[in-house]
Protein backbone atom coordinates (compact mmCIF):
# COMPACT_ATOMS: atom_id res chain seq x y z
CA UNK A 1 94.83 130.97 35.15
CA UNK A 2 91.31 129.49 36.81
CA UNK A 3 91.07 127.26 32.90
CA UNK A 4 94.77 125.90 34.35
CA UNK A 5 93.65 125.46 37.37
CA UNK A 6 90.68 122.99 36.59
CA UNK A 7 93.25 120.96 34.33
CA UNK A 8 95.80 120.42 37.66
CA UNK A 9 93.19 119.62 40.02
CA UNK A 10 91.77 116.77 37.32
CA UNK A 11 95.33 115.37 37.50
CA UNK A 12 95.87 115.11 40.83
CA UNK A 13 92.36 113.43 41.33
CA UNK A 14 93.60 110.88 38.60
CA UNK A 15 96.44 110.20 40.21
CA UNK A 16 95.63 109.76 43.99
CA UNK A 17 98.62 108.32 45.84
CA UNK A 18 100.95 111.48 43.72
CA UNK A 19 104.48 111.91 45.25
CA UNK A 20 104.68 115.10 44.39
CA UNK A 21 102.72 118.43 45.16
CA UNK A 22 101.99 120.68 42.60
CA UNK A 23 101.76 124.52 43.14
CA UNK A 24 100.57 126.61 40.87
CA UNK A 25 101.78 130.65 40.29
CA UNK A 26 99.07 131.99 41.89
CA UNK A 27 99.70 130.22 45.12
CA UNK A 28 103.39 131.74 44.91
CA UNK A 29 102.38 134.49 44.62
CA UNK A 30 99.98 134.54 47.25
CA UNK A 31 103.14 133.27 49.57
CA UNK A 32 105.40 136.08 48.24
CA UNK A 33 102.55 138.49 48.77
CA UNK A 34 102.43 137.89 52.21
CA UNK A 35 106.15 137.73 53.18
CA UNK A 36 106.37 141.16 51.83
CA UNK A 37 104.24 142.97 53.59
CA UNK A 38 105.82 144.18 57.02
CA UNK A 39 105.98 142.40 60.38
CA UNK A 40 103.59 144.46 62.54
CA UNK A 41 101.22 145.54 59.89
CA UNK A 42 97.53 145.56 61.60
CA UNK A 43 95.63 146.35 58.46
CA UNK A 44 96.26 146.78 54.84
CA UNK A 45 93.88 148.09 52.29
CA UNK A 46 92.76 145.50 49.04
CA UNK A 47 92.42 147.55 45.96
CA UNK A 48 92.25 146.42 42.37
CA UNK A 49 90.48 143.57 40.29
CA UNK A 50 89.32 141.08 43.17
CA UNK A 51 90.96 137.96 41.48
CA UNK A 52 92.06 134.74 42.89
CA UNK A 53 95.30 135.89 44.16
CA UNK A 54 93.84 138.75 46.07
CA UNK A 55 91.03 136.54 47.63
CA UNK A 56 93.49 133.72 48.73
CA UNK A 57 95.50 136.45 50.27
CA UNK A 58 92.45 138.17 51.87
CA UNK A 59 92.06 134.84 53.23
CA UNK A 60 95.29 134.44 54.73
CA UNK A 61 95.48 137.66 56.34
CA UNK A 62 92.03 137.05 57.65
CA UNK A 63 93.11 133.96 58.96
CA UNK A 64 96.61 136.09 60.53
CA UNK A 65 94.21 138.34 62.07
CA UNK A 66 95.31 141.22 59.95
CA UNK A 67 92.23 143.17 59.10
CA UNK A 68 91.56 143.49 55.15
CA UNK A 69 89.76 146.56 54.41
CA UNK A 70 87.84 147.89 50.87
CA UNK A 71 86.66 150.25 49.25
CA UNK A 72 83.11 149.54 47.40
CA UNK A 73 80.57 147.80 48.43
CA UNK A 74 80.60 145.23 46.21
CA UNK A 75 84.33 144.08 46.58
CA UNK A 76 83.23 143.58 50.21
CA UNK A 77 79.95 141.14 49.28
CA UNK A 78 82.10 139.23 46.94
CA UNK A 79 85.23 138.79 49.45
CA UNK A 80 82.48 138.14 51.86
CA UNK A 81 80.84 135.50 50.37
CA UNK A 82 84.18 133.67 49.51
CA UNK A 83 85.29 133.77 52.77
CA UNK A 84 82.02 133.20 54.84
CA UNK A 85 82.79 133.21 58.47
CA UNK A 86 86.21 132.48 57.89
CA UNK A 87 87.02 136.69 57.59
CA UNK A 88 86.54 136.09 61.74
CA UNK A 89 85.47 139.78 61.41
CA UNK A 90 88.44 141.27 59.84
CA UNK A 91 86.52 142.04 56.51
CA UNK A 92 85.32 145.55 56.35
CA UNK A 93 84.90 148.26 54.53
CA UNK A 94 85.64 152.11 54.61
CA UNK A 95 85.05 154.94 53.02
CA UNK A 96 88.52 156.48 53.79
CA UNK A 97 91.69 156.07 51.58
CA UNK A 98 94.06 157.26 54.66
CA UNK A 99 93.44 154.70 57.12
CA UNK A 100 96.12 152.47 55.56
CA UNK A 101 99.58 152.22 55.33
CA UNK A 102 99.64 149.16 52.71
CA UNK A 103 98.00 148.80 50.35
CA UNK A 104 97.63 145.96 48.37
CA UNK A 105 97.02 146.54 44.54
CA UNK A 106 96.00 145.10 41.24
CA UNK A 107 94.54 146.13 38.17
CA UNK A 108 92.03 148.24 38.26
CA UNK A 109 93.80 151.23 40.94
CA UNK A 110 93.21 154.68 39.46
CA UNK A 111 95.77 157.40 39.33
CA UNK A 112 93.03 159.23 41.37
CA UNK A 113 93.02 156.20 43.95
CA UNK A 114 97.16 156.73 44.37
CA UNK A 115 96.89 160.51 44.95
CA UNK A 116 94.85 159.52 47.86
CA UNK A 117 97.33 157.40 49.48
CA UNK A 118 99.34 158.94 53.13
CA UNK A 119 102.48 160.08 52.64
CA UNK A 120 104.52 157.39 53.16
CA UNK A 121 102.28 154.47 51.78
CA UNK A 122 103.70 151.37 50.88
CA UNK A 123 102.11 149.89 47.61
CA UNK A 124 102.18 145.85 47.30
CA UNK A 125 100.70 144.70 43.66
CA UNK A 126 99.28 141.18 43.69
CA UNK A 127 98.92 141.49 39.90
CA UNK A 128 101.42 140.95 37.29
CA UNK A 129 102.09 144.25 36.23
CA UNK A 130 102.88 147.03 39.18
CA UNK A 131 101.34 149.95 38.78
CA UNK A 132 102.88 153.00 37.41
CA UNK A 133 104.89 154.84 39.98
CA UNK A 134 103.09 158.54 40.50
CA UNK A 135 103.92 159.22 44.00
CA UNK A 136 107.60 159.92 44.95
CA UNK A 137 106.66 160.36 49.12
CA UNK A 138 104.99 156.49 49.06
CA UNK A 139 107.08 153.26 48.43
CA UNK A 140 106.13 150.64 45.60
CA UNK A 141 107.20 146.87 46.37
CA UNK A 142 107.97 144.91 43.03
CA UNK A 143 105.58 142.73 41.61
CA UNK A 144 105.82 138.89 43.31
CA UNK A 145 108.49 136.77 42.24
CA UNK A 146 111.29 134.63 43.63
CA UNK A 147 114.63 133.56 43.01
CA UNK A 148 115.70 130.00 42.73
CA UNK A 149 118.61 128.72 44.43
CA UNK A 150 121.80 127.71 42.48
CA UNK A 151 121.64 124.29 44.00
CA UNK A 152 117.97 123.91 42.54
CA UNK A 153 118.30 121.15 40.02
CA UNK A 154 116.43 120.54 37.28
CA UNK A 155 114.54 123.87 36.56
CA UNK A 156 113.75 124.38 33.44
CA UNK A 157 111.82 127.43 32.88
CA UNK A 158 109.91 129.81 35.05
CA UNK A 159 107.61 132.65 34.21
């Protein structure tokens, strides 16, 4: 994805005065990812691989003035660094697992991690596989994606 990246961002320097935006997956999914977690939510918990989905939506929740909490201490240097003082204090980090009633996930959450989760938890990946279903008292949101509308024209493929 980042190698892809680099390739669009050369284009549209190349091509300046560009009709047209161009949007890649992960920003998508970063949009999906945040329409799906619930209206009201005050704080969600990141867990998983820190990749550039889950720091653009870090961002935007930061930014929402959701708070974003983690686990280790080195998730929060590294989302703390990429964010700077944009975080506007809603960065932090916890030792607790109960605190939260989202949770945010990617590769990387443990079996062990899940089992730690309330009762009634709901589980948002941000990667592109969910994770495996071990709870049957917490809810698990589908991985992001989107449906086109019939009167989109000219679609050729998605993935």
């Amino acid at each position: 994805g980042e190698e892809l990246n680099r390739y669009g961002e050369v284009y549209v320097k190349k091509h300046p005065r560009l009709k047209v935006k161009l949007v890649d997956g992960s920003s998508l999914a970063v949009a999906v990812l945040l329409n799906s977690i619930p209206k009201g939510t005050t704080q969600v918990l990141l867990r998983g691989n820190l990749t550039k989905v889950a720091l653009a939506v870090a961002f935007a929740l930061c930014q929402k003035g959701i708070q974003v909490t983690v686990l280790r201490e080195d998730e929060y240097e590294k989302l703390d660094k990429s964010l700077g003082t944009k975080s506007e204090g809603k960065l932090v980090t916890s030792k607790s697992y109960s605190s939260c009633k989202v949770w945010l996930v990617g590769d990387g959450l443990t079996e062990e991690e899940q089992r730690k989760a309330n009762k009634g938890t709901l589980f948002i990946p941000f990667s592109q596989l969910p994770p495996k279903k071990l709870r049957k008292d917490c809810f698990y949101h589908t991985t992001p994606a989107m449906q086109t509308p019939t009167a989109l024209e000219n679609v050729d493929s998605c993935e």
